[in-house]
Structure formats: structure tokens, C-alpha cells
N, C-alpha and C. Protein backbone atom coordinates (compact mmCIF):
# COMPACT_ATOMS: atom_id res chain seq x y z
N UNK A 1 20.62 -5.44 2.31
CA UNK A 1 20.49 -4.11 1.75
C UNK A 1 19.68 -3.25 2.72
N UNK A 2 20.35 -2.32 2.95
CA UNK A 2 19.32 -1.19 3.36
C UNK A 2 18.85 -0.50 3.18
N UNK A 3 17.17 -0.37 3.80
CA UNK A 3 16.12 -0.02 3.01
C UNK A 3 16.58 2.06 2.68
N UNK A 4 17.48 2.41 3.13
CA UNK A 4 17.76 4.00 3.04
C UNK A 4 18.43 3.86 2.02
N UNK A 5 19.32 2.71 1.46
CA UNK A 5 20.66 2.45 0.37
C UNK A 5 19.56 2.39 -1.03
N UNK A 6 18.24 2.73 -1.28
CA UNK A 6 17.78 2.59 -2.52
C UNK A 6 16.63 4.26 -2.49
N UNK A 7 16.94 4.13 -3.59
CA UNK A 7 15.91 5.62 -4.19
C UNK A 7 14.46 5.24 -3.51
N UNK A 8 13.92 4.00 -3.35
CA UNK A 8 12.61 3.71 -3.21
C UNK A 8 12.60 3.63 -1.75
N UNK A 9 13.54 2.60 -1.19
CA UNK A 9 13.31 2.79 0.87
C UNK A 9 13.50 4.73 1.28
N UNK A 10 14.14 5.05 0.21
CA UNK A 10 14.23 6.33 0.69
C UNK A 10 12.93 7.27 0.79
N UNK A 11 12.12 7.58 -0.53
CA UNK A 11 10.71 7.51 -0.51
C UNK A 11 9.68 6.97 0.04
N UNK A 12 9.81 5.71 1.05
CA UNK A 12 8.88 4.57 1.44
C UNK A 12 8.62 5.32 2.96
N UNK A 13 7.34 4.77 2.99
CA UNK A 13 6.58 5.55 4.36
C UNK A 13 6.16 4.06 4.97
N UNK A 14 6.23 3.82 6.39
CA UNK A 14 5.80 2.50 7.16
C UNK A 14 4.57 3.20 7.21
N UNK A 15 3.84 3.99 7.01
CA UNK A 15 2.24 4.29 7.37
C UNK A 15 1.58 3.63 6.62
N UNK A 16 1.13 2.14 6.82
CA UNK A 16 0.02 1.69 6.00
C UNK A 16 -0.76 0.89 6.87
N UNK A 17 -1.62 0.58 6.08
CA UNK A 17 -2.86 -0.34 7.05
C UNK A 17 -3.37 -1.63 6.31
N UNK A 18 -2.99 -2.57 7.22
CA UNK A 18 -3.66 -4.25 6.57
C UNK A 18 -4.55 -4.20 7.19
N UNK A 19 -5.32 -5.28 6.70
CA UNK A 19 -6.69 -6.13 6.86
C UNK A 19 -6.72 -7.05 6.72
N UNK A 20 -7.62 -8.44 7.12
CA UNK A 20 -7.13 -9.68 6.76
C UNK A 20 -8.04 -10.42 6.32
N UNK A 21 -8.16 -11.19 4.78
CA UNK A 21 -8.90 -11.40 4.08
C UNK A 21 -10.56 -11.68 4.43
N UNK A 22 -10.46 -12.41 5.17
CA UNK A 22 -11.44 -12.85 6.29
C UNK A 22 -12.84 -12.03 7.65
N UNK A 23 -11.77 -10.90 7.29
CA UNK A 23 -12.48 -9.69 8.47
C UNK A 23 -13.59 -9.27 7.96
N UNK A 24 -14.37 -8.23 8.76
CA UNK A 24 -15.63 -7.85 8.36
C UNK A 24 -15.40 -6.23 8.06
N UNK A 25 -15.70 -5.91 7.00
CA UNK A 25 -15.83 -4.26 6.56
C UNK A 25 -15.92 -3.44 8.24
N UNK A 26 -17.12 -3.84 8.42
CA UNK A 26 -17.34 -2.82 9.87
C UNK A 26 -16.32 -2.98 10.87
N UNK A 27 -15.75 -4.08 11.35
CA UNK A 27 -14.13 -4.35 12.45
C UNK A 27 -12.80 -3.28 11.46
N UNK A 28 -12.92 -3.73 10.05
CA UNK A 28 -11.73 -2.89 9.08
C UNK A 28 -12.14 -1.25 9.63
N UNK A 29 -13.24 -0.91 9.90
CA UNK A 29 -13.52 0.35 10.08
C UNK A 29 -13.47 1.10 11.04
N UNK A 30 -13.20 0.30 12.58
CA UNK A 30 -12.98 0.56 13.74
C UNK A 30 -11.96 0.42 13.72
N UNK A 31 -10.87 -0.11 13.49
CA UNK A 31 -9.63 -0.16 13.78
C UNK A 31 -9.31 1.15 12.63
N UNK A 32 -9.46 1.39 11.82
CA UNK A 32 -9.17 2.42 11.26
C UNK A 32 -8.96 3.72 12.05
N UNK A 33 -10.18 4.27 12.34
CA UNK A 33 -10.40 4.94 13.72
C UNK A 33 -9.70 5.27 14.86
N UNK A 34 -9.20 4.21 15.18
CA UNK A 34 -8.32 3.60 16.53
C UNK A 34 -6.93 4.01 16.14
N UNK A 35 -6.00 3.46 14.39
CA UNK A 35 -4.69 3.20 14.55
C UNK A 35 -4.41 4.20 13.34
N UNK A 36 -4.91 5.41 12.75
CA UNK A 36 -4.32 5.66 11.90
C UNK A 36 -4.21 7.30 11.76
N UNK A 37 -4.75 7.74 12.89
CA UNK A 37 -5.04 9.03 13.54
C UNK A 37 -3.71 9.83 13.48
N UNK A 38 -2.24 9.37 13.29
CA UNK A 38 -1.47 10.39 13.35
C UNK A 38 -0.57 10.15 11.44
N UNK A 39 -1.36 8.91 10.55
CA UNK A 39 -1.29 9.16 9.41
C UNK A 39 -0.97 10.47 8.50
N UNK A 40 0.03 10.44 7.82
CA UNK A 40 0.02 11.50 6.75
C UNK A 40 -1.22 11.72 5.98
N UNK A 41 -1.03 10.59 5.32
CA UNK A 41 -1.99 10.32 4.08
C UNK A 41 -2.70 8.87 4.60
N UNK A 42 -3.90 8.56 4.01
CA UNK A 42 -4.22 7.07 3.62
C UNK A 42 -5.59 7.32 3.24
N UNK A 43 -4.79 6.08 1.86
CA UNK A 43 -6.07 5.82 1.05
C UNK A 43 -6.34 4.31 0.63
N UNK A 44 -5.32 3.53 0.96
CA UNK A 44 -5.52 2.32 0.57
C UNK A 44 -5.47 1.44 2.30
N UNK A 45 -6.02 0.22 1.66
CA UNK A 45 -6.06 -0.91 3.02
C UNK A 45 -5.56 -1.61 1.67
N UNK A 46 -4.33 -2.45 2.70
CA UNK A 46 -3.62 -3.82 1.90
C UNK A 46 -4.37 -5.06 2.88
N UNK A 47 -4.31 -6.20 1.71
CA UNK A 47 -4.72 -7.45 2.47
C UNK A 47 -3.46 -8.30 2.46
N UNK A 48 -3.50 -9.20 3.85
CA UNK A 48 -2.32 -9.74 3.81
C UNK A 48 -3.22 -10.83 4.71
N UNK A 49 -2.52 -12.12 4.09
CA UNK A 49 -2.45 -13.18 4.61
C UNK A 49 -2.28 -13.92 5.93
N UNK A 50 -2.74 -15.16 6.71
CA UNK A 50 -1.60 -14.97 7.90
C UNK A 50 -0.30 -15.45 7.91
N UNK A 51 -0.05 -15.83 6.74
CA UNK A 51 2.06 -16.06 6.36
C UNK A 51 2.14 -14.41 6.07
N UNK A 52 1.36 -12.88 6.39
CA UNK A 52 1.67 -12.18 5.79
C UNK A 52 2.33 -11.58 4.62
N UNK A 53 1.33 -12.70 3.74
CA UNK A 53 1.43 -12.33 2.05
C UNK A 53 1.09 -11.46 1.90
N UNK A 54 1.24 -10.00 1.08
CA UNK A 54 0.64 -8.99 0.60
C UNK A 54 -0.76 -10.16 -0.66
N UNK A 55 -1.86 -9.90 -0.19
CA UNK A 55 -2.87 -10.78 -1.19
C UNK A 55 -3.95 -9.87 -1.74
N UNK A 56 -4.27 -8.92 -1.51
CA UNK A 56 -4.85 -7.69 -2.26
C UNK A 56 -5.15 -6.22 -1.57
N UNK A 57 -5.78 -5.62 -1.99
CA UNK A 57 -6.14 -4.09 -1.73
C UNK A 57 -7.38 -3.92 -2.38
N UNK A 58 -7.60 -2.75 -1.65
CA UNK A 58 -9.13 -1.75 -1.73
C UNK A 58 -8.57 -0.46 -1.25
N UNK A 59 -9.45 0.40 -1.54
CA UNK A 59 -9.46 2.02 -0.91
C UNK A 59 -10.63 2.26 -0.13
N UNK A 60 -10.79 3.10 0.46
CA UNK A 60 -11.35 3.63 1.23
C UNK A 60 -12.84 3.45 0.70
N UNK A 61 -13.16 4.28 -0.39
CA UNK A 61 -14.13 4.05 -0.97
C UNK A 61 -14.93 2.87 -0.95
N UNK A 62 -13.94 1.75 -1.70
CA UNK A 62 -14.57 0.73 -1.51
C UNK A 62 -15.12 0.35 -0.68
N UNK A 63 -14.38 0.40 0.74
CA UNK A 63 -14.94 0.08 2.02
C UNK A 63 -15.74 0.99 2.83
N UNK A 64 -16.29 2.10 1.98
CA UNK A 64 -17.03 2.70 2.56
C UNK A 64 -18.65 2.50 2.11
N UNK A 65 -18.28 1.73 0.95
CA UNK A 65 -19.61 1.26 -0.11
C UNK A 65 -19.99 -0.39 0.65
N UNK A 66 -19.07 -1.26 1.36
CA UNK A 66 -20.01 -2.28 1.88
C UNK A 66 -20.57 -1.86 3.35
N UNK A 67 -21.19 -3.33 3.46
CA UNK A 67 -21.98 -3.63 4.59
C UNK A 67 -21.10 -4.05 5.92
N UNK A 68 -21.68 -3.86 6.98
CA UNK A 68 -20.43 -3.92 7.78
C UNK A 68 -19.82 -5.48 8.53
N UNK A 69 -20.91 -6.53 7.68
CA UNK A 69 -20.66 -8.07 7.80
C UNK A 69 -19.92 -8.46 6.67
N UNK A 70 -19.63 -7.44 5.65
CA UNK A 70 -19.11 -7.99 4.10
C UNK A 70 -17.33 -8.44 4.53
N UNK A 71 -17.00 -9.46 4.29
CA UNK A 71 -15.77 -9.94 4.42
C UNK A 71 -15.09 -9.16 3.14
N UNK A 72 -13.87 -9.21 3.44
CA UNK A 72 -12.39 -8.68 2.78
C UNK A 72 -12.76 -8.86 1.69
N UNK A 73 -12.29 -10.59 1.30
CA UNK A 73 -11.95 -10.89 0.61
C UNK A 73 -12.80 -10.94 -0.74
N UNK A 74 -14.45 -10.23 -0.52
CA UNK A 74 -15.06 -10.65 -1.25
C UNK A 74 -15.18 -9.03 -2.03
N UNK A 75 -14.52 -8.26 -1.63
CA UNK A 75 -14.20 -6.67 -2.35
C UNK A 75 -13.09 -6.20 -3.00
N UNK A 76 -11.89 -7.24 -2.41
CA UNK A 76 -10.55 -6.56 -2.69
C UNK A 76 -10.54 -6.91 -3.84
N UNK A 77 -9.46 -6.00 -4.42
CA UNK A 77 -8.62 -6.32 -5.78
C UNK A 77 -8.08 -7.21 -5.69
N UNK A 78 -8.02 -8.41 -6.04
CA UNK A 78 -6.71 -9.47 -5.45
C UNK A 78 -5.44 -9.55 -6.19
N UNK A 79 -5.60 -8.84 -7.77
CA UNK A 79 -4.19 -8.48 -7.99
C UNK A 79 -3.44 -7.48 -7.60
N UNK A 80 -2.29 -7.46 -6.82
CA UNK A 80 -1.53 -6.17 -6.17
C UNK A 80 -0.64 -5.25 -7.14
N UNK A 81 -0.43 -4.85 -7.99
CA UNK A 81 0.59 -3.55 -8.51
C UNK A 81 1.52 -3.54 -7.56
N UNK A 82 2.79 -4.22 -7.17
CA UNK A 82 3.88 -3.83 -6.05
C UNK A 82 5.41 -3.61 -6.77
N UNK A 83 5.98 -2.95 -5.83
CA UNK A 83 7.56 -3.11 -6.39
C UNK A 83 8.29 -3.65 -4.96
N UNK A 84 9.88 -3.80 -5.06
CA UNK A 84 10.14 -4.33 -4.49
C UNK A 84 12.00 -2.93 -3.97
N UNK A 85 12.54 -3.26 -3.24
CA UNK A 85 13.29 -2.03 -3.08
C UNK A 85 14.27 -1.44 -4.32
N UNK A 86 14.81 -2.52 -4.83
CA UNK A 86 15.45 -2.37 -6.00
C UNK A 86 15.05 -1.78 -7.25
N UNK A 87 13.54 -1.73 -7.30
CA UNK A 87 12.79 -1.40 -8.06
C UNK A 87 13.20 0.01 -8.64
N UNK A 88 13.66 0.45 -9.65
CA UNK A 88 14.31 2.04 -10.35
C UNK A 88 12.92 2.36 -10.07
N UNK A 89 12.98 3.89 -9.54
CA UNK A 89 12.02 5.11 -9.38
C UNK A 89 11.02 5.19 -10.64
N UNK A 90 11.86 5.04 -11.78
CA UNK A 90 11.04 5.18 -12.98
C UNK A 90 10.08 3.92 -13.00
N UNK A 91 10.23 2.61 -12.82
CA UNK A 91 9.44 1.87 -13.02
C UNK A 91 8.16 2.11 -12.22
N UNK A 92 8.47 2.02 -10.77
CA UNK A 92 7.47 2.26 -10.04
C UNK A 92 6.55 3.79 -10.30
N UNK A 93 7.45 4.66 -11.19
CA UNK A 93 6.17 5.71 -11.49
C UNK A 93 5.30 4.98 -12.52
N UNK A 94 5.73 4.13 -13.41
CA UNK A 94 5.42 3.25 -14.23
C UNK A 94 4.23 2.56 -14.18
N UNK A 95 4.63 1.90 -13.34
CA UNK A 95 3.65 1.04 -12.21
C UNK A 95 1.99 2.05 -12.03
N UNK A 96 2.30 2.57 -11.28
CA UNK A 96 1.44 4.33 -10.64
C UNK A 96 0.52 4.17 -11.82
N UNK A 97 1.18 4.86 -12.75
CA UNK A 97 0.02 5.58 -14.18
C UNK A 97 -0.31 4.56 -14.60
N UNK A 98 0.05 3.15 -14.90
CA UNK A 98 -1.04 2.52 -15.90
C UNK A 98 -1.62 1.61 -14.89
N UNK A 99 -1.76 1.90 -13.70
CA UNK A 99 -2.85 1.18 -12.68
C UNK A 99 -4.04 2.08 -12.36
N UNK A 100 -3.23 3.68 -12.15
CA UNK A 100 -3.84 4.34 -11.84
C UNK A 100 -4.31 4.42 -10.36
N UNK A 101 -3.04 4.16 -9.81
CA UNK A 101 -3.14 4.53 -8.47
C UNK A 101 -2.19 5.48 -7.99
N UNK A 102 -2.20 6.06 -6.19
CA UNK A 102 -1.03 7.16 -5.79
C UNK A 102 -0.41 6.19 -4.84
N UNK A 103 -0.48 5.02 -4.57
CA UNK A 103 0.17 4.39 -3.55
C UNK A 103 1.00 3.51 -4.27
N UNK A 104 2.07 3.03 -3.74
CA UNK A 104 2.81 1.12 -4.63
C UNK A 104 3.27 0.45 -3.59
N UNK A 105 2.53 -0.46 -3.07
CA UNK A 105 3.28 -1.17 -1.84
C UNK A 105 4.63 -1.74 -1.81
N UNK A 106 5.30 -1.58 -1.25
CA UNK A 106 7.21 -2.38 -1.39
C UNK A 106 7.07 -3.62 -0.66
N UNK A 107 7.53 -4.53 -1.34
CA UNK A 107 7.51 -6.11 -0.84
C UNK A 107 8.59 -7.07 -0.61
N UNK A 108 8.65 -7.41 -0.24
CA UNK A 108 10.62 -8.51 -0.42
C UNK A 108 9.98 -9.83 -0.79
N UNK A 109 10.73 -10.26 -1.10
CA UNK A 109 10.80 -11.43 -1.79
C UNK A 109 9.80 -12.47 -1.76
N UNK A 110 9.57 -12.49 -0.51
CA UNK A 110 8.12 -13.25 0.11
C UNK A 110 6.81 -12.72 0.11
N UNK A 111 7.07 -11.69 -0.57
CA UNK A 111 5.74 -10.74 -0.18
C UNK A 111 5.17 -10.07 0.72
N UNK A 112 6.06 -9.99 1.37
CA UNK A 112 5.77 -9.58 2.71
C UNK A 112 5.97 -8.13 2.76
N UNK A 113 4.37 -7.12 3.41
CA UNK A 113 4.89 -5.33 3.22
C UNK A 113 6.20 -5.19 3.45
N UNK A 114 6.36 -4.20 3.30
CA UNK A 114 7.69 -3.47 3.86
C UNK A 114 7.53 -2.17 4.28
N UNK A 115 6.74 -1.44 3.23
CA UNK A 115 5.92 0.05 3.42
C UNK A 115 5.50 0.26 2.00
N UNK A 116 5.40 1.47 1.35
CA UNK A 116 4.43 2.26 0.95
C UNK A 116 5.32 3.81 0.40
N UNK A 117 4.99 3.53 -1.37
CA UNK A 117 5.97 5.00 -1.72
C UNK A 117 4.49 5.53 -2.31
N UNK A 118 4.49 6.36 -2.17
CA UNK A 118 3.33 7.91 -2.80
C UNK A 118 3.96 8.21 -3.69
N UNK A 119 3.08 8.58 -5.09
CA UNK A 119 3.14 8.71 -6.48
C UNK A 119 3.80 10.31 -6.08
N UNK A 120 3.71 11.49 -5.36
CA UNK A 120 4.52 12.57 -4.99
C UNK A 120 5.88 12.53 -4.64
N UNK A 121 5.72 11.56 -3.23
CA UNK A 121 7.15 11.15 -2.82
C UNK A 121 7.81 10.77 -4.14
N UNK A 122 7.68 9.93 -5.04
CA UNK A 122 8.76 9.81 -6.01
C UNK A 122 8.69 10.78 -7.00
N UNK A 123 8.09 11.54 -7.36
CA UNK A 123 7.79 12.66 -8.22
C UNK A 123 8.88 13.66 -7.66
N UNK A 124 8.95 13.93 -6.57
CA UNK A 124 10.06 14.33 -5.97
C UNK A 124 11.63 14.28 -5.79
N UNK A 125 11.39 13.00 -5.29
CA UNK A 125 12.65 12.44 -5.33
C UNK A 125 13.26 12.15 -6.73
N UNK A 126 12.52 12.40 -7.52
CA UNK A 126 13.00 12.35 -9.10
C UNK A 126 13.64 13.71 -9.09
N UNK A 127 12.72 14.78 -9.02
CA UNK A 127 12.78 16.16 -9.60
C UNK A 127 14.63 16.79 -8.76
N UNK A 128 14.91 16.06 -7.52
CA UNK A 128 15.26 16.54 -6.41
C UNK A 128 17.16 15.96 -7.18
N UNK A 129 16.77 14.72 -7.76
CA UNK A 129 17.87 14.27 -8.24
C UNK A 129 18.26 14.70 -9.67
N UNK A 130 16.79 15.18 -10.61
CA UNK A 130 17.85 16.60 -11.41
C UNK A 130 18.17 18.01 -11.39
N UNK A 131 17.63 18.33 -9.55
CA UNK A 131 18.39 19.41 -10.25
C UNK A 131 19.57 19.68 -9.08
């Protein structure tokens, strides 16, 4: 399937940023710096595994509240809110409001990222398909 052949790859942005469970807040914060400078948006860091499992998230915030020796894994959310491409638009707004987030990471089967739809981007792409 291709990722343009669904309402959601169509909405999905490759602009995201991992971290890896293990790292230190202050390294997550330099590379930030370094790789994300021509970003739209970003507000979340995903954690991923090294089989690159999607294995949790934090925001910015969070990582702006530790220390710069504090490892990943000991801040993130470790449950993820994700959809997957197939996922109907409506669910994943679904998803959005009762997590209460603007990001939903897209995953395949393995868990593995794929990218990243914004609670707008589909707000859009909804509005765009009634009228």
C-alpha cells in the first residue's frame, strides 16, 4: 500500500524526532538543535528501540524539566497513542481528543515510525473532503 493511497499517509509529515531509551536529556537536546531547524512544527520526541520499536514519547516540556544526565527512559510516557495507515481519519481524531494530544505517530505493523499526522492536518483533510 501506498503511503499517498490512504487519507492518513496523505496527512503524515516524515518531520519527527526519536530518542533512544537509554540517552541522556542533555545529548536529546543537542541534537535537537543540530537536526530539526528546518521543522514545521515539533513538539513531541518519540522513543524507539534499537529493533526500532516506537516504545514511548515525551514533549518538549518534559525534556525541558530534566537534568541533563536524566536518561529517556526514566521520563517517557511508555504507552504510545498510535495509528497505523489504514487507520479512518475519524479514529485517529479520536485518538487526538481523549489523549489529548496534537501529534499521532503512524506505525506498521512492527512498530516501526513511519511519520506523524497533526491534529490540523486531519482537521483539514476532513473539512477539505466535505466540501
Amino acid at each position: 500500500m501506498s503511503v499517498s493511497s490512504t487519507d492518513i499517509g496523505d496527512a503524515m509529515t516524515n518531520e519527527f524526532f526519536t530518542a533512544d531509551p537509554e540517552e541522556a536529556a542533555g545529548n536529546v537536546k543537542r541534537r535537537i538543535k543540530t537536526t530539526t531547524s528546518a521543522f514545521s512544527s515539533f513538539t513531541y520526541i518519540y522513543v524507539v528501540n534499537k529493533r526500532g520499536e516506537l516504545t514511548g514519547v515525551f514533549d518538549l516540556h518534559d525534556l525541558m524539566l530534566q537534568d541533563a544526565g536524566a536518561r529517556v527512559y526514566k521520563f517517557m510516557t511508555p504507552n504510545v497513542a498510535a495509528a497505523s495507515l489504514t487507520t479512518p481519519v475519524g479514529l485517529a481524531l479520536k485518538k487526538m481528543v481523549k489523549y489529548k494530544i496534537n501529534g499521532l505517530p503512524i506505525i506498521n505493523e512492527r512498530r516501526k515510525m513511519l511519520g506523524v499526522v497533526m491534529m490540523v492536518d486531519l482537521v483539514e483533510s476532513m473539512q477539505e473532503r466535505l466540501t
